[in-house]
N, C-alpha and C. Protein backbone atom coordinates (compact mmCIF):
# COMPACT_ATOMS: atom_id res chain seq x y z
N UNK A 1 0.84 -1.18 0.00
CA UNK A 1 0.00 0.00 0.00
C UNK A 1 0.89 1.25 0.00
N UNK A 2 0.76 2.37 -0.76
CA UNK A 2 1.55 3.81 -1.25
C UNK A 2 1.27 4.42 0.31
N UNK A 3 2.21 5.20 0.63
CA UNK A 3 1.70 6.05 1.92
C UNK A 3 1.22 7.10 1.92
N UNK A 4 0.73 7.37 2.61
CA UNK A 4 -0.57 8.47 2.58
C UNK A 4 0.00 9.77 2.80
N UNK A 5 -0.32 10.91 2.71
CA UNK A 5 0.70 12.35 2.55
C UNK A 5 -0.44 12.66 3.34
N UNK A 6 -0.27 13.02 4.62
CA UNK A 6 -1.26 13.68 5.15
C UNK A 6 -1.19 15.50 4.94
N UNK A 7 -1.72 15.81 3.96
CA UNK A 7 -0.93 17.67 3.93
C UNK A 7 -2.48 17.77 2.97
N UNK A 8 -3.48 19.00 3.56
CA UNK A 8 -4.33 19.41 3.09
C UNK A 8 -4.18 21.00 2.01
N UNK A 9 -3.75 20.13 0.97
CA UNK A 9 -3.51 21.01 -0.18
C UNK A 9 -4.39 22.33 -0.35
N UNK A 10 -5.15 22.24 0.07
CA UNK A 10 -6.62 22.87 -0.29
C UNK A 10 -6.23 24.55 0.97
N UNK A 11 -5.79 24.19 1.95
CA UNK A 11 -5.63 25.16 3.02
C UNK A 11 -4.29 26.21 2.65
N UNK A 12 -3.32 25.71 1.80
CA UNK A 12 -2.66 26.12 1.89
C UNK A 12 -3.24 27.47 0.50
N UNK A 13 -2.26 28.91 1.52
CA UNK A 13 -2.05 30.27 0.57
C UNK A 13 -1.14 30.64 -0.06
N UNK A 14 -1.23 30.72 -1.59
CA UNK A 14 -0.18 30.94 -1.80
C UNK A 14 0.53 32.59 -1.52
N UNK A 15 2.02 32.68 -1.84
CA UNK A 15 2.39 33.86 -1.48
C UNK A 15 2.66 34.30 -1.83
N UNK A 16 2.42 35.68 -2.23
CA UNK A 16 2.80 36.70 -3.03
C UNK A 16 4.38 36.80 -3.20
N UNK A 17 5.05 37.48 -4.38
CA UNK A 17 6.22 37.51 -4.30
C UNK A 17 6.18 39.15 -4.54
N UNK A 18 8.06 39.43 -4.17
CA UNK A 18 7.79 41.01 -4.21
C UNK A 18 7.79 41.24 -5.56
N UNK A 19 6.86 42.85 -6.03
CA UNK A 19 7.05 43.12 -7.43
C UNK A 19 8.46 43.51 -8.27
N UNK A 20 8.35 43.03 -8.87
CA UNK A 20 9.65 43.65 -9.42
C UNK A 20 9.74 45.15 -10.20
N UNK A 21 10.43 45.79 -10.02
CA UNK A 21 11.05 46.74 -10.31
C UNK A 21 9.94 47.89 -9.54
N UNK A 22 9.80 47.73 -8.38
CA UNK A 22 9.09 48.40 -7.80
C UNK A 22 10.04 48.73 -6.18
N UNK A 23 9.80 50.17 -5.42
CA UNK A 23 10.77 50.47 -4.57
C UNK A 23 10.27 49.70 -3.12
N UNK A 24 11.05 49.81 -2.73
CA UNK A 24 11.53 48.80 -1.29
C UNK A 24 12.27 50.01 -0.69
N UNK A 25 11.63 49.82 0.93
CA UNK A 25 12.91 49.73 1.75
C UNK A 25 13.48 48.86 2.40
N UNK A 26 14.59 48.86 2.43
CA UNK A 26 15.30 47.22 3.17
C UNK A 26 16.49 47.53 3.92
N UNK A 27 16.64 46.43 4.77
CA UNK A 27 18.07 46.75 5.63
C UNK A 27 18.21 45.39 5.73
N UNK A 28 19.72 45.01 6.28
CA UNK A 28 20.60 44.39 6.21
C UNK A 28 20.21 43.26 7.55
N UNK A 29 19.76 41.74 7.56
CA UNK A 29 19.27 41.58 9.20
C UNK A 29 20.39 40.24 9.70
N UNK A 30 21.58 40.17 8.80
CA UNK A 30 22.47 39.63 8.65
C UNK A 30 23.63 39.66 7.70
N UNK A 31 24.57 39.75 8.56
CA UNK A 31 25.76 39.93 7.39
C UNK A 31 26.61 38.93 7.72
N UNK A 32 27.56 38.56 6.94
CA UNK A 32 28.79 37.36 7.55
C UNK A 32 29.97 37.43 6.50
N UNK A 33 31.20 37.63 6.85
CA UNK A 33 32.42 37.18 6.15
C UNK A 33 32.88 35.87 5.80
N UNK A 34 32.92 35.83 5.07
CA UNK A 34 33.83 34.17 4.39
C UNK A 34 34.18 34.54 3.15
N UNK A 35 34.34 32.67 3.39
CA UNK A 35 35.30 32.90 1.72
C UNK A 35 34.48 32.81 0.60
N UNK A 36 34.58 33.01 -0.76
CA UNK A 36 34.04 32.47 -1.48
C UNK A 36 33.48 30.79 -1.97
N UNK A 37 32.58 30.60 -2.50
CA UNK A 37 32.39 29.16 -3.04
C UNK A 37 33.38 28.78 -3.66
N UNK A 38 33.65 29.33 -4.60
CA UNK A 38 34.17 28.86 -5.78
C UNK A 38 35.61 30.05 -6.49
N UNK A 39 36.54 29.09 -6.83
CA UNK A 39 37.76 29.99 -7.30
C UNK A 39 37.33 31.62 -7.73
N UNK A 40 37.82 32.68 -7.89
CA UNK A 40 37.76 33.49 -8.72
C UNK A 40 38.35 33.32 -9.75
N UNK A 41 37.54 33.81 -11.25
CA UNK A 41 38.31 33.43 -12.46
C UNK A 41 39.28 34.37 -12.70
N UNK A 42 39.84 35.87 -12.53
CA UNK A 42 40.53 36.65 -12.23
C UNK A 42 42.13 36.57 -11.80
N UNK A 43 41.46 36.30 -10.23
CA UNK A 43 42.41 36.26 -9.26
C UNK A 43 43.15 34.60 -9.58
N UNK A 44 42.04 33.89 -9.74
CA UNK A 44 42.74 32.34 -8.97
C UNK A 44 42.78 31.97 -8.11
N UNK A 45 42.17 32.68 -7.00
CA UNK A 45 42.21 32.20 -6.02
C UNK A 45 40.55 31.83 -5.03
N UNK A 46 40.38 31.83 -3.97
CA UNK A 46 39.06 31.72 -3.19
C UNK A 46 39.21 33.45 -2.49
N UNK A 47 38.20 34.32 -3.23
CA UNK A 47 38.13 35.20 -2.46
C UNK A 47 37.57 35.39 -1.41
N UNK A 48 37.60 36.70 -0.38
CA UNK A 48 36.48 36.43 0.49
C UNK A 48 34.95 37.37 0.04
N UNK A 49 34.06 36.56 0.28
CA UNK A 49 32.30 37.66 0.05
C UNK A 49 31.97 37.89 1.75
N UNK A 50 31.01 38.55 1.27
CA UNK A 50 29.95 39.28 2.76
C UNK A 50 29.01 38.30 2.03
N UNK A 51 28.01 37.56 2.70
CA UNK A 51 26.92 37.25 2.44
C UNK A 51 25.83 37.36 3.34
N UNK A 52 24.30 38.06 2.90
CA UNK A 52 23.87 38.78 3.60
C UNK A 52 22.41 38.36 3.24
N UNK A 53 21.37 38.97 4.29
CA UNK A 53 20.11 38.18 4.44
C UNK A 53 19.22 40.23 4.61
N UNK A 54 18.56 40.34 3.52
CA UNK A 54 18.08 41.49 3.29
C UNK A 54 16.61 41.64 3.69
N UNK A 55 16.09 42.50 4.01
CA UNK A 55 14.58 42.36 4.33
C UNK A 55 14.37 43.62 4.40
N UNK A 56 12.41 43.77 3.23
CA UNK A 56 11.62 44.65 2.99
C UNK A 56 11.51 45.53 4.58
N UNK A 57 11.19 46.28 5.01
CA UNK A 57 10.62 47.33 5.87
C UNK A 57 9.26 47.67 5.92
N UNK A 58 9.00 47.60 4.17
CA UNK A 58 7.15 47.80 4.19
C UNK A 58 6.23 46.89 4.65
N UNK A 59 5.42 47.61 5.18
CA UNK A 59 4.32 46.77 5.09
C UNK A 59 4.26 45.58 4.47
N UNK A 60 3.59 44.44 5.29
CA UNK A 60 3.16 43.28 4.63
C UNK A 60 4.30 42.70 3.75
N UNK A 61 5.57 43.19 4.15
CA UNK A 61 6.79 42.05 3.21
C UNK A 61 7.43 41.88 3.95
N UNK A 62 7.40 42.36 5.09
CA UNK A 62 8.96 41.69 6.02
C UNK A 62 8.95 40.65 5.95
N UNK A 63 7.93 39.49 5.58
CA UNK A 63 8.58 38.27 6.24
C UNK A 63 9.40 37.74 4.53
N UNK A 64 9.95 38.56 3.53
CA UNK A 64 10.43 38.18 2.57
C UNK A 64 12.01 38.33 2.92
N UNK A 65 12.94 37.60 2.30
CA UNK A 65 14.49 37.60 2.69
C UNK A 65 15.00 38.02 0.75
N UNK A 66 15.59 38.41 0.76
CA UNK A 66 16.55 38.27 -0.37
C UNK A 66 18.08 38.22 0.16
N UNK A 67 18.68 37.36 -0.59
CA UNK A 67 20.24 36.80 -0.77
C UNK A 67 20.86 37.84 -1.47
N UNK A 68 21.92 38.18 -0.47
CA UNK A 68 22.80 39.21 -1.56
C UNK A 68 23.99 38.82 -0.94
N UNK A 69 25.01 38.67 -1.82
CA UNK A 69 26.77 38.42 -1.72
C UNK A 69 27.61 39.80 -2.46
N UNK A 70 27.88 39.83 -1.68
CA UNK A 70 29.19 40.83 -1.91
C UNK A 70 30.67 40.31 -2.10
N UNK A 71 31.22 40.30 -3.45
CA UNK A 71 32.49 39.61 -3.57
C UNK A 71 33.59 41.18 -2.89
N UNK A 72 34.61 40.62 -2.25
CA UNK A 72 35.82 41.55 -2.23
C UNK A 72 36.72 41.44 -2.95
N UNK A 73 36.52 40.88 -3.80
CA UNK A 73 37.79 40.36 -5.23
C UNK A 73 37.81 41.93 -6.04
N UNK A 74 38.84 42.12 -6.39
CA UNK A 74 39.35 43.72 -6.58
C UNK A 74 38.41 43.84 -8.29
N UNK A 75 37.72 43.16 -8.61
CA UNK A 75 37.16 43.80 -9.79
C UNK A 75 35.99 43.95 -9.67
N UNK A 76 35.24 42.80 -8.41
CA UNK A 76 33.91 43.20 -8.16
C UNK A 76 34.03 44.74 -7.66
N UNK A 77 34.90 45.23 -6.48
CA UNK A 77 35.10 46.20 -5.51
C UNK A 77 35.21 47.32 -6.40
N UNK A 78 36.16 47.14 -7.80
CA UNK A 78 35.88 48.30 -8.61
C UNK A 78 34.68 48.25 -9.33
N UNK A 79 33.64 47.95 -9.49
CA UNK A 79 32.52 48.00 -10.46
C UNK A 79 31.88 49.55 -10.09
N UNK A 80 31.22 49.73 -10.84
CA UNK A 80 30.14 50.51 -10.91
C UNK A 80 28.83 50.60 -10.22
N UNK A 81 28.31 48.91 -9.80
CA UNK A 81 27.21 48.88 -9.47
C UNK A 81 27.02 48.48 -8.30
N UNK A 82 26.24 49.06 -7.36
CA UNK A 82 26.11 48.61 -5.73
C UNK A 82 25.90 47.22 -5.35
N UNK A 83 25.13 46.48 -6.40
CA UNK A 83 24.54 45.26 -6.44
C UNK A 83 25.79 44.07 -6.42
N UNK A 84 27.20 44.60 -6.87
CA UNK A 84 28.76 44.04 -6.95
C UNK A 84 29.42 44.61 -6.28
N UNK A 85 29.25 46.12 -6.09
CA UNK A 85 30.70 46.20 -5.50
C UNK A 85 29.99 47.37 -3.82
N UNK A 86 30.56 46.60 -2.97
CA UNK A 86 30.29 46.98 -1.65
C UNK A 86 31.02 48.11 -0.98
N UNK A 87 31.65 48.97 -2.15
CA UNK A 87 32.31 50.33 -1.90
C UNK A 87 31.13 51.06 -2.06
N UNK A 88 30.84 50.74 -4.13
CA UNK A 88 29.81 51.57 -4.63
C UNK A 88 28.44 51.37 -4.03
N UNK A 89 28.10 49.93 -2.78
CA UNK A 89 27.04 50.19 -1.90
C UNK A 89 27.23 51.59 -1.26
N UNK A 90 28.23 51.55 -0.32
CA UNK A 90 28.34 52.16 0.90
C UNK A 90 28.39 54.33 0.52
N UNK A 91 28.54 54.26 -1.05
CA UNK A 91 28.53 55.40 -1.45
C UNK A 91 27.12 56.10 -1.92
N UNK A 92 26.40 54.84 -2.56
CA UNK A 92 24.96 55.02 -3.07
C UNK A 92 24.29 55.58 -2.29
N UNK A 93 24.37 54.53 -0.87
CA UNK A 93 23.36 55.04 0.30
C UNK A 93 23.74 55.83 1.64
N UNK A 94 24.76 56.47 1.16
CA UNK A 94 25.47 57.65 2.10
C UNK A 94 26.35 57.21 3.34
N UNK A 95 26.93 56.11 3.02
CA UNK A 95 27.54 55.66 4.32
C UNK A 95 28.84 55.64 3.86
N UNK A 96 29.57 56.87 4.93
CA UNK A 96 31.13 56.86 5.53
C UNK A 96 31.68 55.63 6.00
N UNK A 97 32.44 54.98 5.70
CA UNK A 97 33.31 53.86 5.58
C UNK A 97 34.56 53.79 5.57
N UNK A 98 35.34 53.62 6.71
CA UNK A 98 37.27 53.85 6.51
C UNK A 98 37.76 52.78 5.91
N UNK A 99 39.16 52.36 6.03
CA UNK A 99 39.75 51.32 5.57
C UNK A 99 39.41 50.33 6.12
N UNK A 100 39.09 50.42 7.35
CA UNK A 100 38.40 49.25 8.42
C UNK A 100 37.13 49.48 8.79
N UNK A 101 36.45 48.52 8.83
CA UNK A 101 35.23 48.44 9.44
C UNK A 101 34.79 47.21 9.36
N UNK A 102 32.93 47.19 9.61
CA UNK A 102 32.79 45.50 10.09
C UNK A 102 31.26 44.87 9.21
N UNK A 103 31.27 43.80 9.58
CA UNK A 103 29.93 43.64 8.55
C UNK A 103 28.90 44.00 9.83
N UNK A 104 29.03 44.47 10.66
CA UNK A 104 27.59 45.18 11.55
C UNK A 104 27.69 46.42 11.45
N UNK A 105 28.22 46.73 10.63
CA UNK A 105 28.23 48.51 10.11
C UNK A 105 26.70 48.18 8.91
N UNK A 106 26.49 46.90 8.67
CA UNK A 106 25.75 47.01 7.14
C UNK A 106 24.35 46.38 7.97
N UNK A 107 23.98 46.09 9.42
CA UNK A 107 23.16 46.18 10.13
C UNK A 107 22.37 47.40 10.16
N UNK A 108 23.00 48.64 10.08
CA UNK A 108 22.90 49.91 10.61
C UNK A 108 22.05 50.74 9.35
N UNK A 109 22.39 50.52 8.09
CA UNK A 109 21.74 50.87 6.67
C UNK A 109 20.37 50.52 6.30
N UNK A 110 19.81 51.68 6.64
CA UNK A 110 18.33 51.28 5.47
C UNK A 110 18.63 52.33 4.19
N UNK A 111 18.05 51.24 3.63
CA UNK A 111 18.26 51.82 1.69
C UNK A 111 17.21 51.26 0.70
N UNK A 112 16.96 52.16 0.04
CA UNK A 112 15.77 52.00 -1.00
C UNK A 112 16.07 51.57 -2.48
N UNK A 113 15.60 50.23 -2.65
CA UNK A 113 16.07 49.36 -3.84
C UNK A 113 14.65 48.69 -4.31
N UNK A 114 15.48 48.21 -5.86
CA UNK A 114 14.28 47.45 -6.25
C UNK A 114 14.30 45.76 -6.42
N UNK A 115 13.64 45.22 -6.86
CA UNK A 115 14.14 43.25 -7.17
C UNK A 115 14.33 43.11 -8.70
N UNK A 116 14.43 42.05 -9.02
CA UNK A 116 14.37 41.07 -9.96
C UNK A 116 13.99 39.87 -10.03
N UNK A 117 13.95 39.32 -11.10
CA UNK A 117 13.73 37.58 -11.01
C UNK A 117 14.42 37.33 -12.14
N UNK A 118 15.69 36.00 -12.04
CA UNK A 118 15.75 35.42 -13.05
C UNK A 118 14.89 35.04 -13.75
N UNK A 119 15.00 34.60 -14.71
CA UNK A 119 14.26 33.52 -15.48
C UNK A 119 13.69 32.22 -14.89
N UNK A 120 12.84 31.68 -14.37
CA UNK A 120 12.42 30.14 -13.96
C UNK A 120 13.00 30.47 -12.36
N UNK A 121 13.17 31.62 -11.68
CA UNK A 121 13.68 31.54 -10.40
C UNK A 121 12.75 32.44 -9.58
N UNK A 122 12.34 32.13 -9.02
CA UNK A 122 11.31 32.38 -7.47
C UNK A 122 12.07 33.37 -6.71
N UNK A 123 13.55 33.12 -6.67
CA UNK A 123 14.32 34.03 -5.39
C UNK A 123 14.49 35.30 -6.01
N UNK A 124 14.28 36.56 -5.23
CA UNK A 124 14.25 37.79 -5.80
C UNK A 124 16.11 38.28 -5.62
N UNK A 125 16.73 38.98 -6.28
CA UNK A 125 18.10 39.31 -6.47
C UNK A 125 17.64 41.13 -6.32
N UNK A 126 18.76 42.05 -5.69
CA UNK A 126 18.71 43.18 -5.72
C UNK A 126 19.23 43.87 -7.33
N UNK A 127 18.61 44.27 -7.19
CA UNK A 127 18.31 44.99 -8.62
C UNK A 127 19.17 46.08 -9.16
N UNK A 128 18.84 47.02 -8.45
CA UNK A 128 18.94 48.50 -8.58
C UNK A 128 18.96 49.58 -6.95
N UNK A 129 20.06 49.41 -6.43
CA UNK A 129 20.21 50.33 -5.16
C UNK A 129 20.51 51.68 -5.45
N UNK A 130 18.57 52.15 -5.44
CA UNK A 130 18.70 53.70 -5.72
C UNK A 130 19.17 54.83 -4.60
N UNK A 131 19.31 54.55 -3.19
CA UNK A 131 19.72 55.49 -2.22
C UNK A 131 19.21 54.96 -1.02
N UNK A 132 20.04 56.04 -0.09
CA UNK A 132 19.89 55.83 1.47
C UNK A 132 18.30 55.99 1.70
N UNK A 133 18.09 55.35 3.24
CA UNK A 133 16.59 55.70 3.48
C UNK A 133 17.27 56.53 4.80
């Protein structure tokens, strides 16, 4: 006899996802240093990322997370875009930053951004970090 799935399909809601390209505020509700997954193709070596656990502020979305990694590999760090390089974060959304500092400095940031979705992917990616909140 097959076993029985006791789970009442019928009860369950589904859940909205955030819109895309629409503004957010969000802050930082985890940050952490390590190394990278996987070699850098660049360097050659295992760099280190920030990897970080982001969350809406508005209404009715906090309980959403988005994944964001920050590589420190010297070409992400030079980019252009906040979404790569965690200088051009800390400049977007008005935050003074010395040579040292810590990933609970990025606790302290609320900033107004938008999402994305890959293709065939559910998890929302930061988009576009238009400024400090």
């Amino acid at each position: 006899m097959a076993p029985v799935v006791n789970c009442d399909l019928g009860a369950v809601v589904e859940k909205a996802r955030l819109p895309a390209a629409t503004e957010f505020t969000f802050m930082v509700r985890k940050a952490e240093l390590g190394p990278a997954k996987n070699i850098n193709k660049n360097t050659g070596k295992i760099e280190d990322r920030i990897a970080c656990e982001v969350f809406p502020l508005d209404a009715g979305w906090e309980d959403r997370i988005v994944y964001q990694n920050w590589s420190l590999s010297p070409r992400a760090l030079e980019s252009d875009s906040p979404t790569f390089s965690i200088k051009k974060f800390f400049t977007v959304v008005g935050f003074n930053v010395g040579p040292q500092w810590s990933t609970e400095d990025l606790l302290t940031i609320k900033f107004v951004a938008t999402v994305k979705y890959k293709e065939g992917d559910n998890r929302p990616q930061l988009d576009k970090v238009l400024r400090g909140a």
